[in-house]
N, C-alpha and C. Protein backbone atom coordinates (compact mmCIF):
# COMPACT_ATOMS: atom_id res chain seq x y z
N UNK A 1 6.61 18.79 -7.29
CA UNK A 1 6.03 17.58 -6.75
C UNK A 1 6.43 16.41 -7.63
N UNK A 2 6.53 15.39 -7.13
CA UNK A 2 7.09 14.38 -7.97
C UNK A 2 6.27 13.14 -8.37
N UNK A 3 5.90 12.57 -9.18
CA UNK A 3 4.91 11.78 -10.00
C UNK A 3 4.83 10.95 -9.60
N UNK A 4 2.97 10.45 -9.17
CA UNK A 4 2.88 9.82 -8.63
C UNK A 4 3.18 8.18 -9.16
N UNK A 5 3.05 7.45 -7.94
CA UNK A 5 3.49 6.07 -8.74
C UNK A 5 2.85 5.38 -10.32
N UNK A 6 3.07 5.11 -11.12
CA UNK A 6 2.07 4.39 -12.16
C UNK A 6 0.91 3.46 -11.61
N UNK A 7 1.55 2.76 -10.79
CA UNK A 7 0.68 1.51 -10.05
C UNK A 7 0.65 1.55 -8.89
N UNK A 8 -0.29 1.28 -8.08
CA UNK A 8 -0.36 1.11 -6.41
C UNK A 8 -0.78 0.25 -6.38
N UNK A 9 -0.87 -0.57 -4.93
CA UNK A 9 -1.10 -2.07 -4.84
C UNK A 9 -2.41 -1.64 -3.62
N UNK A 10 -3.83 -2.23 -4.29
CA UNK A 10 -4.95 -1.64 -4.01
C UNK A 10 -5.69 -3.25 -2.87
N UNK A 11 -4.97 -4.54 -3.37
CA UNK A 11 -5.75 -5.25 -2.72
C UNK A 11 -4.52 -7.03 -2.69
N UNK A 12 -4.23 -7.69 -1.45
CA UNK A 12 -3.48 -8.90 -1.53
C UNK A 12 -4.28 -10.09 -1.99
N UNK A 13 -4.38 -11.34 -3.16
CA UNK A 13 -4.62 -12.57 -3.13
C UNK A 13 -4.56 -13.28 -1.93
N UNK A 14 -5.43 -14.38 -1.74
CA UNK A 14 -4.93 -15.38 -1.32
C UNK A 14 -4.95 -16.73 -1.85
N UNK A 15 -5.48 -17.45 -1.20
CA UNK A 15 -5.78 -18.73 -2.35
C UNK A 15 -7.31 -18.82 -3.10
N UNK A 16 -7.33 -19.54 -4.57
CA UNK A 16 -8.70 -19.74 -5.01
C UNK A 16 -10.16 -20.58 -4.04
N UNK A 17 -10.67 -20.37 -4.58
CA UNK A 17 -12.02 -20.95 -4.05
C UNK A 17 -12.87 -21.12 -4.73
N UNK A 18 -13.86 -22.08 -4.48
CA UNK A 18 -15.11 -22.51 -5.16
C UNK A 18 -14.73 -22.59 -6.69
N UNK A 19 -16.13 -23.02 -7.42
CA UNK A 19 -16.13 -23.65 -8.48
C UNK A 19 -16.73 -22.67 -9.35
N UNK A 20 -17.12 -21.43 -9.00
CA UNK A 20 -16.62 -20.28 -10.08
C UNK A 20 -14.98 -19.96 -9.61
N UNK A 21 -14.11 -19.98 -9.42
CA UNK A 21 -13.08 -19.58 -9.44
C UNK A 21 -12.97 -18.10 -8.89
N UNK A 22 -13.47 -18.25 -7.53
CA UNK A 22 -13.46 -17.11 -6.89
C UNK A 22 -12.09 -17.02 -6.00
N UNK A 23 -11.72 -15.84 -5.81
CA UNK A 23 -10.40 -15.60 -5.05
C UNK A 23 -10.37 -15.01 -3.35
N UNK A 24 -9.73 -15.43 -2.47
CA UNK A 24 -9.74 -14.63 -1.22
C UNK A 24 -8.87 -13.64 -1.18
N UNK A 25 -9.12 -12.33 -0.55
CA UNK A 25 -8.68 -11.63 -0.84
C UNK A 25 -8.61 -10.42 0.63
N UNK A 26 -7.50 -9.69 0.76
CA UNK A 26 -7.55 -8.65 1.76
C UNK A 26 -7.38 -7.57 1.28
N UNK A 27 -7.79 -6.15 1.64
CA UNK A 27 -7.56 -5.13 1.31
C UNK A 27 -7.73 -3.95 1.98
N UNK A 28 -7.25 -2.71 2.01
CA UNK A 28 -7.65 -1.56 2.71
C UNK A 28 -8.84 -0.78 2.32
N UNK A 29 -8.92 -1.42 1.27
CA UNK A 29 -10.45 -0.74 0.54
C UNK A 29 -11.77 -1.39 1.07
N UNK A 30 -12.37 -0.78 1.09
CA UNK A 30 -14.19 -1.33 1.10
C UNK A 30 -14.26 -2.16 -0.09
N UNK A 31 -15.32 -2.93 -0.31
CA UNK A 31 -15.66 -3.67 -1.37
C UNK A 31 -15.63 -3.18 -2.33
N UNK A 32 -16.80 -1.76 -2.14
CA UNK A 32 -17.42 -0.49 -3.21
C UNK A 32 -16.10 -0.22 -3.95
N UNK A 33 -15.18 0.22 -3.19
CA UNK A 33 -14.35 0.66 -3.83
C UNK A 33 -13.28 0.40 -4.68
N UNK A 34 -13.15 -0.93 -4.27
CA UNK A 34 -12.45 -2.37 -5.31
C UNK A 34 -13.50 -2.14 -6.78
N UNK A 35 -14.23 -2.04 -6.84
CA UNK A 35 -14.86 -2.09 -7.84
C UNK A 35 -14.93 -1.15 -8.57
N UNK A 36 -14.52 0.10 -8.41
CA UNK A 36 -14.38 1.56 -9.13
C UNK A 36 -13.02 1.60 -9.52
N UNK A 37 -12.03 0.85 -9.53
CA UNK A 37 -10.73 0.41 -10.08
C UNK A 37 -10.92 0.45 -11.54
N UNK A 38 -11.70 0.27 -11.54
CA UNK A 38 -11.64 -0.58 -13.35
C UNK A 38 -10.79 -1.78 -13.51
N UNK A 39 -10.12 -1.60 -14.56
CA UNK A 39 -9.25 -2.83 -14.90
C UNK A 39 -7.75 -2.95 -13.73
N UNK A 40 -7.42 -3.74 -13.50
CA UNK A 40 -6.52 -4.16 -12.41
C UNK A 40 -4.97 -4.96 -13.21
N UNK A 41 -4.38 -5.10 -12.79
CA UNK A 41 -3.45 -6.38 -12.95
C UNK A 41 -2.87 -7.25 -11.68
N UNK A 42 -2.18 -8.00 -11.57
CA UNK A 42 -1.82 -9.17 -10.44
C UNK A 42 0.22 -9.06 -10.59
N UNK A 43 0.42 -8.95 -9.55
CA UNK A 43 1.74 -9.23 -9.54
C UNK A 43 2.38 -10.27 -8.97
N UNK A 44 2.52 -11.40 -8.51
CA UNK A 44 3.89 -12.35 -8.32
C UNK A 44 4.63 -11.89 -7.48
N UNK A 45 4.75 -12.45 -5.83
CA UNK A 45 5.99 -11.96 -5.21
C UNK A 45 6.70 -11.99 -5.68
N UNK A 46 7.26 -12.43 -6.94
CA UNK A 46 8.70 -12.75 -7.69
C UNK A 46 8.82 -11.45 -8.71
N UNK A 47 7.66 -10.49 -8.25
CA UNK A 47 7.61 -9.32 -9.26
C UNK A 47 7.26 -9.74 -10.98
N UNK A 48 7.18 -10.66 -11.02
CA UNK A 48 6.31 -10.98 -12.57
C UNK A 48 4.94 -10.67 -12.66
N UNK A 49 4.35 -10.22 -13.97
CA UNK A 49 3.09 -10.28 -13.38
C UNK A 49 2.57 -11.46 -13.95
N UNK A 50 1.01 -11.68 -14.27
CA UNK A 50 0.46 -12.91 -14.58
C UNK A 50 -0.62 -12.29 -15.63
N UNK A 51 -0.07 -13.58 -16.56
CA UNK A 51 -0.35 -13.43 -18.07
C UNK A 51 -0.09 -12.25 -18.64
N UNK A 52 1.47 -12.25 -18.57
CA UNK A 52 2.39 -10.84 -19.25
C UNK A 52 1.33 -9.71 -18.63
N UNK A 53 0.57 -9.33 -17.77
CA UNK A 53 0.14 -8.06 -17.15
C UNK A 53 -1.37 -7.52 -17.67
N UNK A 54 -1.62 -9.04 -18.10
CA UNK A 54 -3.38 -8.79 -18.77
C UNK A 54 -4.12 -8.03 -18.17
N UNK A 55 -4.86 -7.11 -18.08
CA UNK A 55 -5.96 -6.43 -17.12
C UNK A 55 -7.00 -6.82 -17.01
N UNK A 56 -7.72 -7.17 -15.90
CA UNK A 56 -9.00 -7.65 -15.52
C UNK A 56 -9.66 -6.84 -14.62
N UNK A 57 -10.66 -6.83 -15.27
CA UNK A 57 -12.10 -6.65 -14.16
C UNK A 57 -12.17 -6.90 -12.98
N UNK A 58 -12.26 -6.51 -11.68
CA UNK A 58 -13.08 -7.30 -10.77
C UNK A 58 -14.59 -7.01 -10.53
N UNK A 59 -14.96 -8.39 -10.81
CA UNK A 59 -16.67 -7.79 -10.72
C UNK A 59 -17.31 -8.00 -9.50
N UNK A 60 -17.01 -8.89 -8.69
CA UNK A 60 -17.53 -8.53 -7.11
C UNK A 60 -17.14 -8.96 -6.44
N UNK A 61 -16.91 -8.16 -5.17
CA UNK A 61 -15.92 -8.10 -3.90
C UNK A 61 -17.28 -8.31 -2.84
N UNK A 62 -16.98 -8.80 -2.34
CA UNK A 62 -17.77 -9.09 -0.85
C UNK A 62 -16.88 -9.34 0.13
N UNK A 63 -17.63 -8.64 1.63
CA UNK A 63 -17.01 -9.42 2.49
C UNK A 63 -16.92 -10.97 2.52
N UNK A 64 -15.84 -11.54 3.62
CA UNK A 64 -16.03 -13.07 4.66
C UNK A 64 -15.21 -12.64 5.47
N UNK A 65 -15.50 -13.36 5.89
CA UNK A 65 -14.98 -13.63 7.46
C UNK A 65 -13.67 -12.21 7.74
N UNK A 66 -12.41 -12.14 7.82
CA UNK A 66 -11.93 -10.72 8.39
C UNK A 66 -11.44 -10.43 6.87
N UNK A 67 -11.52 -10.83 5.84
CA UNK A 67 -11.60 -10.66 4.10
C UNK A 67 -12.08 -10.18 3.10
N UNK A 68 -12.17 -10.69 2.30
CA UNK A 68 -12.94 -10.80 0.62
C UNK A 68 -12.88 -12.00 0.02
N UNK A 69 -14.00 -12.21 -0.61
CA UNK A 69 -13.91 -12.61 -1.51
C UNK A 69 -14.12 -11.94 -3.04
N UNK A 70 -13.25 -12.48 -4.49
CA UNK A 70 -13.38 -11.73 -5.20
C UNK A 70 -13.93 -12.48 -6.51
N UNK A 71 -14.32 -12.12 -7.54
CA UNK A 71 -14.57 -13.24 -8.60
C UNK A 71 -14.38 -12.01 -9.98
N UNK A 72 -13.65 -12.62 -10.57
CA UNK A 72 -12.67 -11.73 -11.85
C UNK A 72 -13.05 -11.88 -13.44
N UNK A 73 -13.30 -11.09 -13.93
CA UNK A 73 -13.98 -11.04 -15.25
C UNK A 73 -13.03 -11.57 -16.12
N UNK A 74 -13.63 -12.98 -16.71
CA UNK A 74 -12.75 -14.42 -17.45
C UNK A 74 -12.41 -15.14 -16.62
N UNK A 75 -12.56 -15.40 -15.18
CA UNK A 75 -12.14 -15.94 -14.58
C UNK A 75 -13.08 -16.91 -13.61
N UNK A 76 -13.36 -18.07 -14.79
CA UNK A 76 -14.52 -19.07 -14.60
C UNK A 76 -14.46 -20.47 -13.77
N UNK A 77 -13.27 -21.01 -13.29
CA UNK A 77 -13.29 -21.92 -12.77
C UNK A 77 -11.99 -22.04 -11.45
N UNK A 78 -11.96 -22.51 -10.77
CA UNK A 78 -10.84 -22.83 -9.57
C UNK A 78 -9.31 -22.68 -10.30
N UNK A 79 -9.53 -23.43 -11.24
CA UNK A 79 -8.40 -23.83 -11.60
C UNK A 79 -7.89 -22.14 -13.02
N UNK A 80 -8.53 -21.75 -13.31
CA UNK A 80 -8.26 -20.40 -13.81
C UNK A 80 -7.81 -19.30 -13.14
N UNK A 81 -8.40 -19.51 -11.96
CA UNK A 81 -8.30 -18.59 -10.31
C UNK A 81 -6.91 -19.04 -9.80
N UNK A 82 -6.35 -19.76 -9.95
CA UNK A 82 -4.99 -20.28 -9.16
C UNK A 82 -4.10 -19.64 -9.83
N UNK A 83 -3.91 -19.16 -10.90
CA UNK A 83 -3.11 -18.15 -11.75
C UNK A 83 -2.64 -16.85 -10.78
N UNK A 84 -3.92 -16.68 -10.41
CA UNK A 84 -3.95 -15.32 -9.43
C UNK A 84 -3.85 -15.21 -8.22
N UNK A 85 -3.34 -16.35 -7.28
CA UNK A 85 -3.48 -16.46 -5.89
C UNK A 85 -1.99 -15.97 -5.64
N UNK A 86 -1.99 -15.42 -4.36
CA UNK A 86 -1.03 -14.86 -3.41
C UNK A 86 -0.34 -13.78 -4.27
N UNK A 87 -0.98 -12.94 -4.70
CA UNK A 87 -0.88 -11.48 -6.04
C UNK A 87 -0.84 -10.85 -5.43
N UNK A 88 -0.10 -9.83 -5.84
CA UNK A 88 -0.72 -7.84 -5.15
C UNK A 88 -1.32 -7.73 -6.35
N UNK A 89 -3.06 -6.88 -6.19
CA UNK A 89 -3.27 -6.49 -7.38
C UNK A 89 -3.20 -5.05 -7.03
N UNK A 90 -2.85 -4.50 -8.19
CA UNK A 90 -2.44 -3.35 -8.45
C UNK A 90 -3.57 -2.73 -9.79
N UNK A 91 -3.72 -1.17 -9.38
CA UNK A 91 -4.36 -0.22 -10.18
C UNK A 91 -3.68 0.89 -10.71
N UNK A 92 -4.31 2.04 -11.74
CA UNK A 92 -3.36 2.55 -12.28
C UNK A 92 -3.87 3.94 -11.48
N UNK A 93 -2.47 4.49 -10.99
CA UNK A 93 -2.55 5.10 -9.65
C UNK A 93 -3.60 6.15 -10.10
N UNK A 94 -3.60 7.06 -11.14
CA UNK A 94 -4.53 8.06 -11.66
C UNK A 94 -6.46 7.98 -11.89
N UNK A 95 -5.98 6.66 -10.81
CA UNK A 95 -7.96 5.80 -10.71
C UNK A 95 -8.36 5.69 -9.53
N UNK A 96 -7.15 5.91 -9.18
CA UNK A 96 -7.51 6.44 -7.32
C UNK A 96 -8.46 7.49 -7.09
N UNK A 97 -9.71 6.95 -6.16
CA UNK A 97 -10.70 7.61 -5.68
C UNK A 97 -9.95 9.29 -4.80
N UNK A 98 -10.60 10.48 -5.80
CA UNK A 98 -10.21 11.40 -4.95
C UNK A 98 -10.45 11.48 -3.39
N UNK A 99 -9.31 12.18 -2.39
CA UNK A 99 -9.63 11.62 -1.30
C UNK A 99 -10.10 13.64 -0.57
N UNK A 100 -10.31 13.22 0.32
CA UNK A 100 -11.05 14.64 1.58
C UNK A 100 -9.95 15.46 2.06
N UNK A 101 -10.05 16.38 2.69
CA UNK A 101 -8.88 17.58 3.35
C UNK A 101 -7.93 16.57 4.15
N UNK A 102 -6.90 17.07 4.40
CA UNK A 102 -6.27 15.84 5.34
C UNK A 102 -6.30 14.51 5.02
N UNK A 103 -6.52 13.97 4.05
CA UNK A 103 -6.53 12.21 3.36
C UNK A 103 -5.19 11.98 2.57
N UNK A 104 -4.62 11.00 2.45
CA UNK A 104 -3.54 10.63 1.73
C UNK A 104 -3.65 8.94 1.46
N UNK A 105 -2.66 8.72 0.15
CA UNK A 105 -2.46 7.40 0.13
C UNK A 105 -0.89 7.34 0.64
N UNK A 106 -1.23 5.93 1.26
CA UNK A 106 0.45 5.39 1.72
C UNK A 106 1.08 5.48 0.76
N UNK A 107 0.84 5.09 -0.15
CA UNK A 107 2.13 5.05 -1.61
C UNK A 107 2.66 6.43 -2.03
N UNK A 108 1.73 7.45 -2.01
CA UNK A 108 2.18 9.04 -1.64
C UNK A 108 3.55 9.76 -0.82
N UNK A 109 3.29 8.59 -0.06
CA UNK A 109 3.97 9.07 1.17
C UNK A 109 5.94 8.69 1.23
N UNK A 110 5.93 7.35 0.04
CA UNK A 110 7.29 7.30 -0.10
C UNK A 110 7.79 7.93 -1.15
N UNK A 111 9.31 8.43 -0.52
CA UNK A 111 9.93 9.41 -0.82
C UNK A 111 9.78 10.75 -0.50
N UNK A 112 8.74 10.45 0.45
CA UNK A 112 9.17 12.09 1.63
C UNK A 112 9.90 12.87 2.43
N UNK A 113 10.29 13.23 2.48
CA UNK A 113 11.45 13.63 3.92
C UNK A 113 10.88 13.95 4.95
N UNK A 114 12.00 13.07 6.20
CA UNK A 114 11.43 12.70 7.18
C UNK A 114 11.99 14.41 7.88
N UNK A 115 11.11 15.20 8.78
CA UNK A 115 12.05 16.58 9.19
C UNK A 115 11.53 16.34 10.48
N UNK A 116 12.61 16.47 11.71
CA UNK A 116 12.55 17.11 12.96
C UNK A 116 11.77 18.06 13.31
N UNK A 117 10.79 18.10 14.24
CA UNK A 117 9.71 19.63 14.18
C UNK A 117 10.60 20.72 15.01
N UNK A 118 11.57 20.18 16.17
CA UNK A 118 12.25 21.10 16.82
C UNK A 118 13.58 21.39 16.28
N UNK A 119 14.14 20.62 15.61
CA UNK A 119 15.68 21.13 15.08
C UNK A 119 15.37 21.67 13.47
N UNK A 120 14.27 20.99 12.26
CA UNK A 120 14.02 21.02 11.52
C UNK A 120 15.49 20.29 10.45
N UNK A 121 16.04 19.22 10.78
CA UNK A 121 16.64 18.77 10.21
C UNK A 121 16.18 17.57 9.75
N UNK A 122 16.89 16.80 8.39
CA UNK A 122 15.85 15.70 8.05
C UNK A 122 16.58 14.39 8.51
N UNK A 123 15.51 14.07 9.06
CA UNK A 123 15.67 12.51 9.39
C UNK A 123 16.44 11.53 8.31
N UNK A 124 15.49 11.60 7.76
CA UNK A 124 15.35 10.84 6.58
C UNK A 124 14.59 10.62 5.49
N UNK A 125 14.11 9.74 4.80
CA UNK A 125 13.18 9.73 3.84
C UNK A 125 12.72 8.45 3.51
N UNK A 126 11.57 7.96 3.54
CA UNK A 126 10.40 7.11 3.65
C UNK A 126 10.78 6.37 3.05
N UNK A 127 10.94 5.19 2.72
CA UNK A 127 11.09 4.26 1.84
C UNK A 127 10.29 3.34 1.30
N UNK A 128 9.40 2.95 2.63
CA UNK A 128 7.98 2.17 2.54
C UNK A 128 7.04 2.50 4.02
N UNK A 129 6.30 1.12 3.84
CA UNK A 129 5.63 1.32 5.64
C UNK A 129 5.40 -0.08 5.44
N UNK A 130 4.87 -0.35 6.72
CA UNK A 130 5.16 -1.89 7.01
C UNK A 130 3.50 -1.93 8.02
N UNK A 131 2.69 -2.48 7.95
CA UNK A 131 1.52 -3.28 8.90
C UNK A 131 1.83 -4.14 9.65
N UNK A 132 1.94 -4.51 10.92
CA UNK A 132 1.78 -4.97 11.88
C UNK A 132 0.53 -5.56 12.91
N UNK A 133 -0.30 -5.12 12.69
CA UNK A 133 -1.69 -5.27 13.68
C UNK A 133 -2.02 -3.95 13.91
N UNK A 134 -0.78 -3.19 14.25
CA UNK A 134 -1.66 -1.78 15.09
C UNK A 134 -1.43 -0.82 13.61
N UNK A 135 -0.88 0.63 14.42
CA UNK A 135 -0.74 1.35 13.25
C UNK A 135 0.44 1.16 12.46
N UNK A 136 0.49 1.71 11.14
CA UNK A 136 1.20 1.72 10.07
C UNK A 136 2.43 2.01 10.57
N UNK A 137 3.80 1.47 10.34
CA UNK A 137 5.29 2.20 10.35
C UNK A 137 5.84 2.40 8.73
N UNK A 138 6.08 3.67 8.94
CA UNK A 138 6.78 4.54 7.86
C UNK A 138 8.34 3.98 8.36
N UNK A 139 9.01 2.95 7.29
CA UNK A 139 10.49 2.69 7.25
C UNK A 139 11.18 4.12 6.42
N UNK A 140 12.47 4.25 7.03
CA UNK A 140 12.60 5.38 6.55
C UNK A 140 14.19 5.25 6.97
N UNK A 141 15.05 5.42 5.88
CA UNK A 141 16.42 5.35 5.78
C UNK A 141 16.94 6.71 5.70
N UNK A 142 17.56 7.00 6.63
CA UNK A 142 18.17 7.97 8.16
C UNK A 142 19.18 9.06 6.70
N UNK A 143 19.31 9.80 6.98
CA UNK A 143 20.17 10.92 6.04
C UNK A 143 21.41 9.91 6.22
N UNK A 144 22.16 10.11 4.88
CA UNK A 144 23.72 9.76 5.01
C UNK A 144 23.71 8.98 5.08
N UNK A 145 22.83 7.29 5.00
CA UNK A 145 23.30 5.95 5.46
C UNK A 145 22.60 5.44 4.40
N UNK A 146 22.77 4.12 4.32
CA UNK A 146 22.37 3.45 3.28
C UNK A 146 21.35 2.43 3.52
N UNK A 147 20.49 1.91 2.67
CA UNK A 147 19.46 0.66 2.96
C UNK A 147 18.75 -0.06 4.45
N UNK A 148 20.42 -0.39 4.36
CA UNK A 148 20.62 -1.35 5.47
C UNK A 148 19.87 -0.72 6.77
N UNK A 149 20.15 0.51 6.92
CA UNK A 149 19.90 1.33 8.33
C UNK A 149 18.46 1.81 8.27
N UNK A 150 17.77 1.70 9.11
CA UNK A 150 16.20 1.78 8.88
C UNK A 150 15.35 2.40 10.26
N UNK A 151 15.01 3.29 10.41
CA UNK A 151 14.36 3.75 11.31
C UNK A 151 12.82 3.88 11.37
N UNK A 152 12.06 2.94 12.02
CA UNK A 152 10.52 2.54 12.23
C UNK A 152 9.89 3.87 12.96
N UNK A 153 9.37 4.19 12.11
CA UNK A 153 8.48 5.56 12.95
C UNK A 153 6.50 5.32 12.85
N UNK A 154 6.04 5.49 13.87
CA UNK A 154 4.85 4.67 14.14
C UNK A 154 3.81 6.32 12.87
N UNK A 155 2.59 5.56 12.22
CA UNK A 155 2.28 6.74 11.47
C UNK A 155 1.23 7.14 12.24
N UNK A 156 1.46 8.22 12.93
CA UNK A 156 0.07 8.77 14.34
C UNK A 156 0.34 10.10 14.12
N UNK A 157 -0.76 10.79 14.62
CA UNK A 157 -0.42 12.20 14.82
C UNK A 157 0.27 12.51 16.05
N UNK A 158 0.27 12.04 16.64
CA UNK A 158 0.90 12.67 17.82
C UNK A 158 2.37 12.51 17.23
N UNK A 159 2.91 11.86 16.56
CA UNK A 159 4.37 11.60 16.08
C UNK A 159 4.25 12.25 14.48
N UNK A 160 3.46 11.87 14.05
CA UNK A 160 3.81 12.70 12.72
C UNK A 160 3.20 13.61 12.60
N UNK A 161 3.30 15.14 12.70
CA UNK A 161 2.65 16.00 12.90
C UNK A 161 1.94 16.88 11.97
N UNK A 162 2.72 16.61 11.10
CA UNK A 162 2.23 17.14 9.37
C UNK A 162 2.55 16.62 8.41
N UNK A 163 1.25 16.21 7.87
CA UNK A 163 1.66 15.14 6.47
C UNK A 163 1.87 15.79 5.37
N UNK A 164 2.50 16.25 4.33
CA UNK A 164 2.52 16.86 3.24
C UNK A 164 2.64 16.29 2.06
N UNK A 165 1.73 15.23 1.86
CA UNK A 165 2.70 14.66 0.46
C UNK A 165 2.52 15.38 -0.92
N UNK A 166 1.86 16.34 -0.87
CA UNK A 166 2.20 16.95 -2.36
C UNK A 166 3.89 17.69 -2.26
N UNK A 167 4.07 18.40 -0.73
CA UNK A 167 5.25 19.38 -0.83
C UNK A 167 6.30 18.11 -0.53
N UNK A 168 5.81 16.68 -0.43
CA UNK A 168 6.99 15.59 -0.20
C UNK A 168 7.82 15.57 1.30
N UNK A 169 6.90 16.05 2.08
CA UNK A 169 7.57 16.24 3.39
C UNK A 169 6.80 15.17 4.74
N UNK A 170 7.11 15.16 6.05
CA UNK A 170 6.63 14.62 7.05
C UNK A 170 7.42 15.59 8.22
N UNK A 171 6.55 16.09 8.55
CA UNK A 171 7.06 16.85 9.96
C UNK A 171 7.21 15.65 11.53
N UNK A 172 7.72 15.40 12.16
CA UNK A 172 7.65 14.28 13.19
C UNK A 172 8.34 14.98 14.37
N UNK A 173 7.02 14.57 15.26
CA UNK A 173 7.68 15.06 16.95
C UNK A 173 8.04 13.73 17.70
N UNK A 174 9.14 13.11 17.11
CA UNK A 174 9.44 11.63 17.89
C UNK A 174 9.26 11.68 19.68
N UNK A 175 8.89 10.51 20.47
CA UNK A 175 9.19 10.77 21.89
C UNK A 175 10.41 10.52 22.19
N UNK A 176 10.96 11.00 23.07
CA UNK A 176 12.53 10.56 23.14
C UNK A 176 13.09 9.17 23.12
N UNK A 177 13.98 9.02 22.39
CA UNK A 177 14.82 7.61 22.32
C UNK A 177 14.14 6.56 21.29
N UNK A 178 13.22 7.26 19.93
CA UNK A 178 12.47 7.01 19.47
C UNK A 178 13.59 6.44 18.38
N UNK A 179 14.18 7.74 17.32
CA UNK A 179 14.86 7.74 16.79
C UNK A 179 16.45 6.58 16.75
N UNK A 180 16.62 6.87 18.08
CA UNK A 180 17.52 5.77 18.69
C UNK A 180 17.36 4.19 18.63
N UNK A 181 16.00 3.83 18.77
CA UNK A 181 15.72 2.26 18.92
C UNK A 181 16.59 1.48 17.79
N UNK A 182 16.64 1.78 16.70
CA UNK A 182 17.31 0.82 15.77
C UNK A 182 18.93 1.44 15.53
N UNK A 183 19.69 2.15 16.62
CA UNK A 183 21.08 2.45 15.93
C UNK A 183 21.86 0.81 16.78
């Protein structure tokens, strides 16, 4: 099995707010669970992080409106909070809440191989996944090709039929002409 990531990206910035220097924020997590992170860091679409990769607290997550809001331990005014806007924050993957039978994290999931359930040959192998509104697509660059070539596979059971990410696999019963859409 191959090691899991160091860091996963647990929750997105948006811009500061108010006059404690609170942050907006989206995430796949519940509030509760933003908060059992422990210490965090912030990354920079530019892949830098902020303040050389200091770790902070988050001390409380609440909902708003389809969001969060967040407010960060040292992090006392608007203008302290703008440091941290439009971030991935990221945790250290080994703080990840154990999950139930059948549960996985997305970040698990890249570098799996993608396998055919009826030919059992591999597709390919995961590279990322992408959000849209509906469900998750697993991008996944096709055996033998490079980057560039990318095949969107929707993440459902009816299409992905067995998740394996400890054995690093994805079993997939594509519908026809599935595979095809992006040649």
């Amino acid at each position: 099995m191959a090691a899991a990531p160091p860091w996963v990206v647990i929750a997105h910035t948006g811009k500061a707010r108010g006059l404690r220097g609170e942050l907006y924020a989206r995430s796949w997590n519940v509030p509760e669970r933003l908060l059992g992170y422990g210490l965090v860091a912030f990354r920079r679409r530019d892949g830098s992080l902020v303040d050389q990769g200091r770790l902070v607290r988050i001390l409380e997550a609440r909902p708003y409106k389809d969001g969060l809001v967040l407010r960060l331990e040292g992090v006392e005014s608007i203008e302290a909070a703008e440091a941290f806007e439009h971030c991935e924050i990221l945790a250290p993957a080994e703080s990840r809440p154990a999950l139930g039978e059948g549960e996985y994290y997305l970040a698990d999931l890249v570098g799996c191989a993608v396998i055919h359930r009826d030919s059992g040959r591999v597709i390919g192998t995961v590279a990322s996944w992408q959000e849209y509104g509906g469900p998750e697509l697993l991008e996944v660059i096709p055996e033998g090709r490079g980057p560039e070539a990318v095949i969107w596979i929707p993440l459902v059971r009816s299409i992905c039929v067995e998740i394996d990410p400890a054995g690093r696999r994805i079993v997939v019963d594509p519908p026809e002409g599935l595979l095809d859409l992006n040649e």
